[in-house]
Structures are given as structure tokens and as C-alpha cells.
C-alpha atoms as a PDB file:
ATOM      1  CA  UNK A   1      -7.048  51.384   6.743  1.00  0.00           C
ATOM      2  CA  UNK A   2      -4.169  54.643   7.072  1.00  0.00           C
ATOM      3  CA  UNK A   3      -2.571  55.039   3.535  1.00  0.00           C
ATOM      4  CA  UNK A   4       1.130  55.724   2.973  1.00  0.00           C
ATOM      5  CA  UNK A   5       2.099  57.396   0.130  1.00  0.00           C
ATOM      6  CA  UNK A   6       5.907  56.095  -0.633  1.00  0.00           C
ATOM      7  CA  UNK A   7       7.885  57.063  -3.693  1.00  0.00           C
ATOM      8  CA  UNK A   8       8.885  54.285  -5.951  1.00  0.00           C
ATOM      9  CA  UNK A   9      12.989  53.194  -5.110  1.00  0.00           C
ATOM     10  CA  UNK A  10      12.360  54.933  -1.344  1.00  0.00           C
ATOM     11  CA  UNK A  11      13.241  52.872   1.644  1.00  0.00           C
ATOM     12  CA  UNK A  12      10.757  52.211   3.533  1.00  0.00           C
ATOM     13  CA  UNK A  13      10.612  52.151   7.710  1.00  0.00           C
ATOM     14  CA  UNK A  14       8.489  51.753  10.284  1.00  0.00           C
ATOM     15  CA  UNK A  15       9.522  51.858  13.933  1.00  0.00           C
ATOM     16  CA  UNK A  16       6.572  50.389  16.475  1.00  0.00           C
ATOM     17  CA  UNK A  17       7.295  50.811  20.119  1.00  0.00           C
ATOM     18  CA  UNK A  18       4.515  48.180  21.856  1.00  0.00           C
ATOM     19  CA  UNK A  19       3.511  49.355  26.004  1.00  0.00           C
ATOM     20  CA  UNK A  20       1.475  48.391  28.744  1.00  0.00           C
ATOM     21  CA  UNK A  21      -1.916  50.901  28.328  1.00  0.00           C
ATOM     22  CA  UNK A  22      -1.648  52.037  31.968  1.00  0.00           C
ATOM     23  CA  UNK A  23       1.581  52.009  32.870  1.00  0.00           C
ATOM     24  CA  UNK A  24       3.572  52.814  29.624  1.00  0.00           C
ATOM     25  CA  UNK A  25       6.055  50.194  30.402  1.00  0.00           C
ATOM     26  CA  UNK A  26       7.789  48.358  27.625  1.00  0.00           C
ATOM     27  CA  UNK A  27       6.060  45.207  26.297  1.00  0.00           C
ATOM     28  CA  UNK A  28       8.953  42.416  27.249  1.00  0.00           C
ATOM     29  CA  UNK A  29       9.178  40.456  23.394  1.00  0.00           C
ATOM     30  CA  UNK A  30      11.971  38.039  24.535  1.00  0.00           C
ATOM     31  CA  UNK A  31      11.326  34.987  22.386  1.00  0.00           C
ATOM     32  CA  UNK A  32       8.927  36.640  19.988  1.00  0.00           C
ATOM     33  CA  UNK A  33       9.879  36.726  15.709  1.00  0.00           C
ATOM     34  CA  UNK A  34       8.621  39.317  13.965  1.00  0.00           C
ATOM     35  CA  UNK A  35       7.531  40.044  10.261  1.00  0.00           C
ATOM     36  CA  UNK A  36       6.406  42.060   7.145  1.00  0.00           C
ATOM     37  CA  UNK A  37       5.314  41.450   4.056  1.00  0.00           C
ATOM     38  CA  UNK A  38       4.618  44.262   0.797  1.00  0.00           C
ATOM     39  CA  UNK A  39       1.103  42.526  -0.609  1.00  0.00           C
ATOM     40  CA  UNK A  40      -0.865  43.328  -3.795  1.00  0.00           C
ATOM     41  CA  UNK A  41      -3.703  43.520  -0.986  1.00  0.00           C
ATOM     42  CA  UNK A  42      -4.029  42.531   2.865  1.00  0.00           C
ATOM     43  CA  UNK A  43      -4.408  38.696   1.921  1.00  0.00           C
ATOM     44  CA  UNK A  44      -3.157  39.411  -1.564  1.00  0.00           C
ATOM     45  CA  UNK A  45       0.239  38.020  -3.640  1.00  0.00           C
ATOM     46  CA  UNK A  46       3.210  38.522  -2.050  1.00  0.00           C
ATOM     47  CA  UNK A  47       5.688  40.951  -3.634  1.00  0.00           C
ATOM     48  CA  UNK A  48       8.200  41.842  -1.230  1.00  0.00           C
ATOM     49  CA  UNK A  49       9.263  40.403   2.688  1.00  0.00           C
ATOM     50  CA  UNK A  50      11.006  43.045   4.401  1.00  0.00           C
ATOM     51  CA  UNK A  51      13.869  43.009   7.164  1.00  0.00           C
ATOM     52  CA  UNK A  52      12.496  43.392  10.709  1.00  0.00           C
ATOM     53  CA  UNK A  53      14.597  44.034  14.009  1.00  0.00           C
ATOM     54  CA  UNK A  54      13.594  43.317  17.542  1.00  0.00           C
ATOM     55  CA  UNK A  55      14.659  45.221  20.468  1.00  0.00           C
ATOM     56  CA  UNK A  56      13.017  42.633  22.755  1.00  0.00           C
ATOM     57  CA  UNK A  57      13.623  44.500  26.300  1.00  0.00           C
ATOM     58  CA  UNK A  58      12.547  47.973  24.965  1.00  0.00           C
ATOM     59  CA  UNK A  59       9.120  45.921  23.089  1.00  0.00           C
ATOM     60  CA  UNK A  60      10.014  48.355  19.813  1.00  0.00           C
ATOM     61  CA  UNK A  61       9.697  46.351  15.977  1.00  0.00           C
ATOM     62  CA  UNK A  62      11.579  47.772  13.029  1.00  0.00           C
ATOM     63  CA  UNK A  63      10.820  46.605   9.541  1.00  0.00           C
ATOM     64  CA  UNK A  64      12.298  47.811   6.802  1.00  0.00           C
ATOM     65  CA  UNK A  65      11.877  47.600   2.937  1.00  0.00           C
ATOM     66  CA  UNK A  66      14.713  48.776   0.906  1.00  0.00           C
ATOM     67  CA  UNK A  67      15.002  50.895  -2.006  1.00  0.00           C
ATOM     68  CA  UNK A  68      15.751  48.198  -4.014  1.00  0.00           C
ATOM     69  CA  UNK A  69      12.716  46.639  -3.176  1.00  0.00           C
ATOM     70  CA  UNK A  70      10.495  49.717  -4.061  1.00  0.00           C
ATOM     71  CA  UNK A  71      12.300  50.201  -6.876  1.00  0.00           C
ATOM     72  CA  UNK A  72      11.437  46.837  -8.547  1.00  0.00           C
ATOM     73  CA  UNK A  73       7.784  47.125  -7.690  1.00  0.00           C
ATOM     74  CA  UNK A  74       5.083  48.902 -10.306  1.00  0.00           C
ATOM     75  CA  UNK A  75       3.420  52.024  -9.139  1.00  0.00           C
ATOM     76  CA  UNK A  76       0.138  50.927  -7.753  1.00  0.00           C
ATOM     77  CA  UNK A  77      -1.823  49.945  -4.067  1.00  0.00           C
ATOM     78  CA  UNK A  78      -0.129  47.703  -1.620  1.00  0.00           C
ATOM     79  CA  UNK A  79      -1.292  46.297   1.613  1.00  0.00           C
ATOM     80  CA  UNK A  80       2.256  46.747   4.183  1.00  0.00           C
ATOM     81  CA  UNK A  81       1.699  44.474   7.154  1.00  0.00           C
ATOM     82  CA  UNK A  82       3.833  43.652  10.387  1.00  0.00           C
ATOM     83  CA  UNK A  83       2.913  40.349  12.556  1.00  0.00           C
ATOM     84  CA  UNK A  84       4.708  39.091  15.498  1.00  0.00           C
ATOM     85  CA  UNK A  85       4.640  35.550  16.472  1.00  0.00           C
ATOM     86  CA  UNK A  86       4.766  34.473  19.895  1.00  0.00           C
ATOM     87  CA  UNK A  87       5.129  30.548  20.940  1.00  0.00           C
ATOM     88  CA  UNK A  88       2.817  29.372  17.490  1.00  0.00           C
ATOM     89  CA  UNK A  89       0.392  32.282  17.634  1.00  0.00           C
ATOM     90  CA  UNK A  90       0.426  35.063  15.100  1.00  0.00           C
ATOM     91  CA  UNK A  91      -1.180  38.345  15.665  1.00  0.00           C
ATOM     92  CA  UNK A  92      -0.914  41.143  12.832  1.00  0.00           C
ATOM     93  CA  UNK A  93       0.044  44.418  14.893  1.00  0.00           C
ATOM     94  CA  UNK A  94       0.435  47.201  12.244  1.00  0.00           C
ATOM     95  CA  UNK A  95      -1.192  47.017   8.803  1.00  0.00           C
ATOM     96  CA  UNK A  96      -1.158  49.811   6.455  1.00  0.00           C
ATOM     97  CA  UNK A  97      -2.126  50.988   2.610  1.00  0.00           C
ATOM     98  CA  UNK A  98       1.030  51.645   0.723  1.00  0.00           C
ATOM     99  CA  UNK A  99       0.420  53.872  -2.342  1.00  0.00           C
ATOM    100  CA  UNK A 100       3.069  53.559  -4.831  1.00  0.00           C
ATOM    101  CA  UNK A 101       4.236  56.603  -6.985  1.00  0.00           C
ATOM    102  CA  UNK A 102       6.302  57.167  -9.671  1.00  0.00           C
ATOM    103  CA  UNK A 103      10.090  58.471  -8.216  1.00  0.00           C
ATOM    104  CA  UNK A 104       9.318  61.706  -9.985  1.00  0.00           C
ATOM    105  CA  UNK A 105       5.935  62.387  -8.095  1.00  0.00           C
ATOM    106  CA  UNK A 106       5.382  65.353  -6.136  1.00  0.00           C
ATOM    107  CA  UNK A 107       4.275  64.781  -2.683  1.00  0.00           C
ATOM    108  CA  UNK A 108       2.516  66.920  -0.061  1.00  0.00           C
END
């Protein structure tokens, strides 16, 4: 699984634009729910459920954590997930390592 490396008190985004392999078209997700979770580990404790957005005709997710949110959370591993849920079934589309830092951290 792709690590992030986030500073602790950053926001946190993701934008994920879903096509058609083939023909690049949009995936239509009228009547679909998205969303994301922060986890101590993909499975793990819940520590944080982010804000997601839907653009539903253009098939592109946005979830967002806040600073806030980053802020309150120890320096450590995290697993970052985003699921969509379509008519009762759930599929996990983007799942990611989040490495926590302290705010003062320098990153590459």
C-alpha cells in the first residue's frame, strides 16, 4: 500500500476522478454516497471520518480531512480509505498509508 507522508494540523485532500478504461468517459455516480475514514490501520479504530463531495456527472470523489482533524491526532501510521456505496454495496476505491509527522518535520 502507497504511503503519504502528511504533516500533523495539514488538511488533507484527495481528488479521484473514476472513467470508463477504454473510452475515458466519466463514470455516471448519480445516486452513489461516498466515504472516508482516518484508521489506526485498514480495519483498525476509527479516529477521524472526513468530508467527501460528489460531482456525480463528472464521476470525480473529494474527501477531505481538516487541519483540525490532523491536528488532534498523535504522530504515528494511519490507514486513509475512500468507499463508495452504490444501492447496498460497498466497494473501497482508494486506500492509502498516512504517515503522521510532527508539524515541525522536514519533508522531501
Amino acid at each position: 500500500m502507497k504511503t503519504i507522508t502528511l504533516k500533523q494540523g495539514d488538511t488533507l485532500r484527495r481528488r479521484i476522478s473514476l472513467k470508463y478504461i477504454g473510452t475515458n468517459a466519466p463514470v455516471d455516480l448519480t445516486g452513489c454516497h461516498a466515504y472516508s475514514q482516518l484508521r489506526t490501520h485498514p480495519g483498525g479504530q476509527l479516529k477521524a471520518d472526513g468530508t467527501v463531495t460528489i460531482d456525480t456527472a463528472q464521476g470525480v470523489i473529494v474527501a477531505l480531512f481538516t487541519a483540525a482533524q490532523t491536528g488532534e491526532l498523535e504522530p504515528s501510521d494511519y490507514g486513509f480509505d475512500i468507499r463508495l456505496e452504490s444501492e447496498g454495496d460497498v466497494k473501497t476505491i482508494y486506500e492509502r498509508g498516512i504517515r503522521l509527522v510532527k508539524p515541525y518535520t522536514e519533508l522531501e
